[in-house]
C-alpha atoms as a PDB file:
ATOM      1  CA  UNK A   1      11.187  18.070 -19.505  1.00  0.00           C
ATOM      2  CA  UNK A   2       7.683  19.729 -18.949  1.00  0.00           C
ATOM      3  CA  UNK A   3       6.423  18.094 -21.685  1.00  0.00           C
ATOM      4  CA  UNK A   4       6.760  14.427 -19.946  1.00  0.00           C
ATOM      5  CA  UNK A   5       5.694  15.835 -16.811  1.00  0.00           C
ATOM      6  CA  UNK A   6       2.383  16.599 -18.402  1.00  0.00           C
ATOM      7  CA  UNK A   7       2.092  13.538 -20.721  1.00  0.00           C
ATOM      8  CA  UNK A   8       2.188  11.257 -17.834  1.00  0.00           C
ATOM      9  CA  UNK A   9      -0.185  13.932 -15.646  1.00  0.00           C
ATOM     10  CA  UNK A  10      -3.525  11.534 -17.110  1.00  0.00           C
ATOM     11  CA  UNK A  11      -1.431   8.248 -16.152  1.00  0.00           C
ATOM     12  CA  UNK A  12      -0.672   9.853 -13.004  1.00  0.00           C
ATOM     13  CA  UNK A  13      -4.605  10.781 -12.111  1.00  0.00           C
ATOM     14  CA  UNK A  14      -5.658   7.373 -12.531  1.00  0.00           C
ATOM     15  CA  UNK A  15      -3.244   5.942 -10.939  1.00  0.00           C
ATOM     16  CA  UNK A  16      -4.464   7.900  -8.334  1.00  0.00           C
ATOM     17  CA  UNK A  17      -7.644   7.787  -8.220  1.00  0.00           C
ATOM     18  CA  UNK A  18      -7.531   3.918  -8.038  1.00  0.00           C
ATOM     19  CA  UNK A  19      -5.420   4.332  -5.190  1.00  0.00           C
ATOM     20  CA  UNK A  20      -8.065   6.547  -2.988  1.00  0.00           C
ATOM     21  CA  UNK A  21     -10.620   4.137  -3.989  1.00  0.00           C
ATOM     22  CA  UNK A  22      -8.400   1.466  -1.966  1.00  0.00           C
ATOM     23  CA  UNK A  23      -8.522   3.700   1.224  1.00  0.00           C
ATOM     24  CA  UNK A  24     -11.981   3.431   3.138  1.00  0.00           C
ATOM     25  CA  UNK A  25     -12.562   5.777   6.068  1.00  0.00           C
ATOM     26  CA  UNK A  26     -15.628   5.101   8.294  1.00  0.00           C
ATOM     27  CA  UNK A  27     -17.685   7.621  10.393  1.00  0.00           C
ATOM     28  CA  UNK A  28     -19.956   6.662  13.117  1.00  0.00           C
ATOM     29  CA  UNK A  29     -23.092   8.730  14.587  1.00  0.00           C
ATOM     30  CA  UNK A  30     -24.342   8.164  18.027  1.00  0.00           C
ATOM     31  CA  UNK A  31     -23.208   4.531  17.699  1.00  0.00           C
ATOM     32  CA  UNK A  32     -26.163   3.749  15.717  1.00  0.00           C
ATOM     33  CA  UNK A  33     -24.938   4.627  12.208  1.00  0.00           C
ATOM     34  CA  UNK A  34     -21.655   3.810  10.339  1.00  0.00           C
ATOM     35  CA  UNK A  35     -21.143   5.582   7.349  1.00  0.00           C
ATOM     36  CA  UNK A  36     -18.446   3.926   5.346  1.00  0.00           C
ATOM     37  CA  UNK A  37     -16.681   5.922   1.930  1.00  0.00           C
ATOM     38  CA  UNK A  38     -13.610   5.265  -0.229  1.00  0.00           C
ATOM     39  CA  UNK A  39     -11.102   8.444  -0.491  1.00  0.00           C
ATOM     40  CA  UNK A  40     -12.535   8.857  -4.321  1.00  0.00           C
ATOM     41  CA  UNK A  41     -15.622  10.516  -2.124  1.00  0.00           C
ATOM     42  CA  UNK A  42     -17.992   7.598  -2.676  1.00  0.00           C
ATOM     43  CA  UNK A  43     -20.294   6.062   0.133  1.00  0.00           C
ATOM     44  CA  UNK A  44     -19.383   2.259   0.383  1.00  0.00           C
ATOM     45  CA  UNK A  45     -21.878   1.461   3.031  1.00  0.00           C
ATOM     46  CA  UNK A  46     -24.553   2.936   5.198  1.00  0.00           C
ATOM     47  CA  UNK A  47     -24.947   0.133   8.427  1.00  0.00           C
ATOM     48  CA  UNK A  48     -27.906   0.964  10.491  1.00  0.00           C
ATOM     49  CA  UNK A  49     -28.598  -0.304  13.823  1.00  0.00           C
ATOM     50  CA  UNK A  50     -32.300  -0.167  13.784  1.00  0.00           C
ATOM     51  CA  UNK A  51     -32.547  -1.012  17.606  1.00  0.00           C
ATOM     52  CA  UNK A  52     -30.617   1.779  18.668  1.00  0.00           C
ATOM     53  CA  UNK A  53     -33.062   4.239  16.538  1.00  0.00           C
ATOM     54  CA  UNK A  54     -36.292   5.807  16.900  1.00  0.00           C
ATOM     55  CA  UNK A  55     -37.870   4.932  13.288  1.00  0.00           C
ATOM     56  CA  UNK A  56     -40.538   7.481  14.399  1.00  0.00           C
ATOM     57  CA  UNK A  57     -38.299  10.137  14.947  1.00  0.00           C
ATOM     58  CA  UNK A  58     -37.041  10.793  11.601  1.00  0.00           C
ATOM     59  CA  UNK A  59     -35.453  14.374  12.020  1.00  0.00           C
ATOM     60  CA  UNK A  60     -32.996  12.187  14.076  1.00  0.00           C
ATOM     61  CA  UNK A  61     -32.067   9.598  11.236  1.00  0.00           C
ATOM     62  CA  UNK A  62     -31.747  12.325   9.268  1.00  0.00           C
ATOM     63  CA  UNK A  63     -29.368  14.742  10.943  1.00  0.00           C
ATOM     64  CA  UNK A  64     -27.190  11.139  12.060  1.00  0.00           C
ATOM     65  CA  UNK A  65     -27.022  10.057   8.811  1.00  0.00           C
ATOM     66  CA  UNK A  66     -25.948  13.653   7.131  1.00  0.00           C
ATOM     67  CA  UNK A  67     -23.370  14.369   9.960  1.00  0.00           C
ATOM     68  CA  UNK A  68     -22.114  11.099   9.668  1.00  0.00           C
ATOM     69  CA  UNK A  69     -22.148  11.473   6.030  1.00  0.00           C
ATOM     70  CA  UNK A  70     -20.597  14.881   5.657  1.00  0.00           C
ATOM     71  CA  UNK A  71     -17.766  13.565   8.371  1.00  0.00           C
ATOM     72  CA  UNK A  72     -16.401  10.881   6.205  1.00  0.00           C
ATOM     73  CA  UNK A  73     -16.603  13.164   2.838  1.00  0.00           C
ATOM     74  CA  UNK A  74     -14.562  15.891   4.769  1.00  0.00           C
ATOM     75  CA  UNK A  75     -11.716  13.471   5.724  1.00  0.00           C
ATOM     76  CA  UNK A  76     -11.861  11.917   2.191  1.00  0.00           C
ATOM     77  CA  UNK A  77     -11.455  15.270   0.793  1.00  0.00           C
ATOM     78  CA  UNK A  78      -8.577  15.203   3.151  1.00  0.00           C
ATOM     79  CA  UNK A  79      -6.889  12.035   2.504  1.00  0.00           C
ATOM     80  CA  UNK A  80      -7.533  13.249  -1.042  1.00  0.00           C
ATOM     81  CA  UNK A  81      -5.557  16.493  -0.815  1.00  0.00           C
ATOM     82  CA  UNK A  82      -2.137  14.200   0.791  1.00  0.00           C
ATOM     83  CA  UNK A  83      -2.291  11.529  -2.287  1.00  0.00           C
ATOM     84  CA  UNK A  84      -2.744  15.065  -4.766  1.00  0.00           C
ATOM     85  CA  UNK A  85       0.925  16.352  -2.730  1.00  0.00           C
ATOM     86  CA  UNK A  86       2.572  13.347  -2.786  1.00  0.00           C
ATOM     87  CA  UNK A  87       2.151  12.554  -6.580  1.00  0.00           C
ATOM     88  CA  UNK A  88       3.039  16.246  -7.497  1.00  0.00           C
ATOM     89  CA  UNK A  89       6.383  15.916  -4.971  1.00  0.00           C
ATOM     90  CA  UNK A  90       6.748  13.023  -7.209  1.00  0.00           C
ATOM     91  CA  UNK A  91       6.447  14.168 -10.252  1.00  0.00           C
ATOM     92  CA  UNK A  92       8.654  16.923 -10.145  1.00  0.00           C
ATOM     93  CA  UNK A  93      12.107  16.441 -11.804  1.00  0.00           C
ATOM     94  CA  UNK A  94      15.506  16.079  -9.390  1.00  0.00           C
ATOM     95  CA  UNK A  95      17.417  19.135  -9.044  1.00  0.00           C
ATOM     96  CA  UNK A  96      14.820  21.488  -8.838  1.00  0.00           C
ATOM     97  CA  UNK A  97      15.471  22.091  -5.322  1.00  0.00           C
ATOM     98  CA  UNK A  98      13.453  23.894  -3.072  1.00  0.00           C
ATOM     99  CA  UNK A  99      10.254  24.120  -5.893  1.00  0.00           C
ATOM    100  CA  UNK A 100       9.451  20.501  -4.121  1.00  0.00           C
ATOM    101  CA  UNK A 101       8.536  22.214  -1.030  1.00  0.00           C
ATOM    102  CA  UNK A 102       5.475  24.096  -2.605  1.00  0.00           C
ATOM    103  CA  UNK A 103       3.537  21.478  -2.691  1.00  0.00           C
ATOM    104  CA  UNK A 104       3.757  20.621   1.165  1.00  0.00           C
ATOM    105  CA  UNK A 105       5.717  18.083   3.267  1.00  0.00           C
END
């Protein structure tokens, strides 16, 4: 029983992981910079609206872009952590009752 659990546990993690890199999640920052990432934590797209910046001011540009950027990783981490629960609520065997619920709702 445990044994196929694990053996498809690889299978499983790729499956996954080409699922979060279908879900994009987009951050803006001061509506001058979109910050666009797939739930597998990589930045798709950085869109700058250079007329809505001052190029001179680059302490600005730089704190936008990092918030922005630290925004979208936290909700990929997030949107991360609910694909991880569902596949282990999936994986689990039927009749093991209540065990499902350990690994969240």
């Amino acid at each position: 029983m445990f044994g196929d659990i694990l053996g498809n546990m690889e299978e499983k993690q790729n499956a996954m992981k080409e699922k979060l890199s279908t879900i994009i999640l987009t951050e803006e920052a001061d509506g001058s910079i979109q910050v666009t990432a797939n739930a597998n934590r990589e930045i798709t797209n950085i869109s700058i609206k250079k007329e809505a910046i001052d190029l001179e001011d680059m302490d600005q540009l730089e704190d936008l872009l990092m918030g922005a950027i630290n925004r979208v990783l936290e909700r990929a981490v997030e949107q991360e952590a609910i694909e991880s629960q569902k596949m282990m609520k999936d994986m689990m065997p039927p009749g093991l009752g209540g065990l499902g619920d350990l690994f969240g709702s």
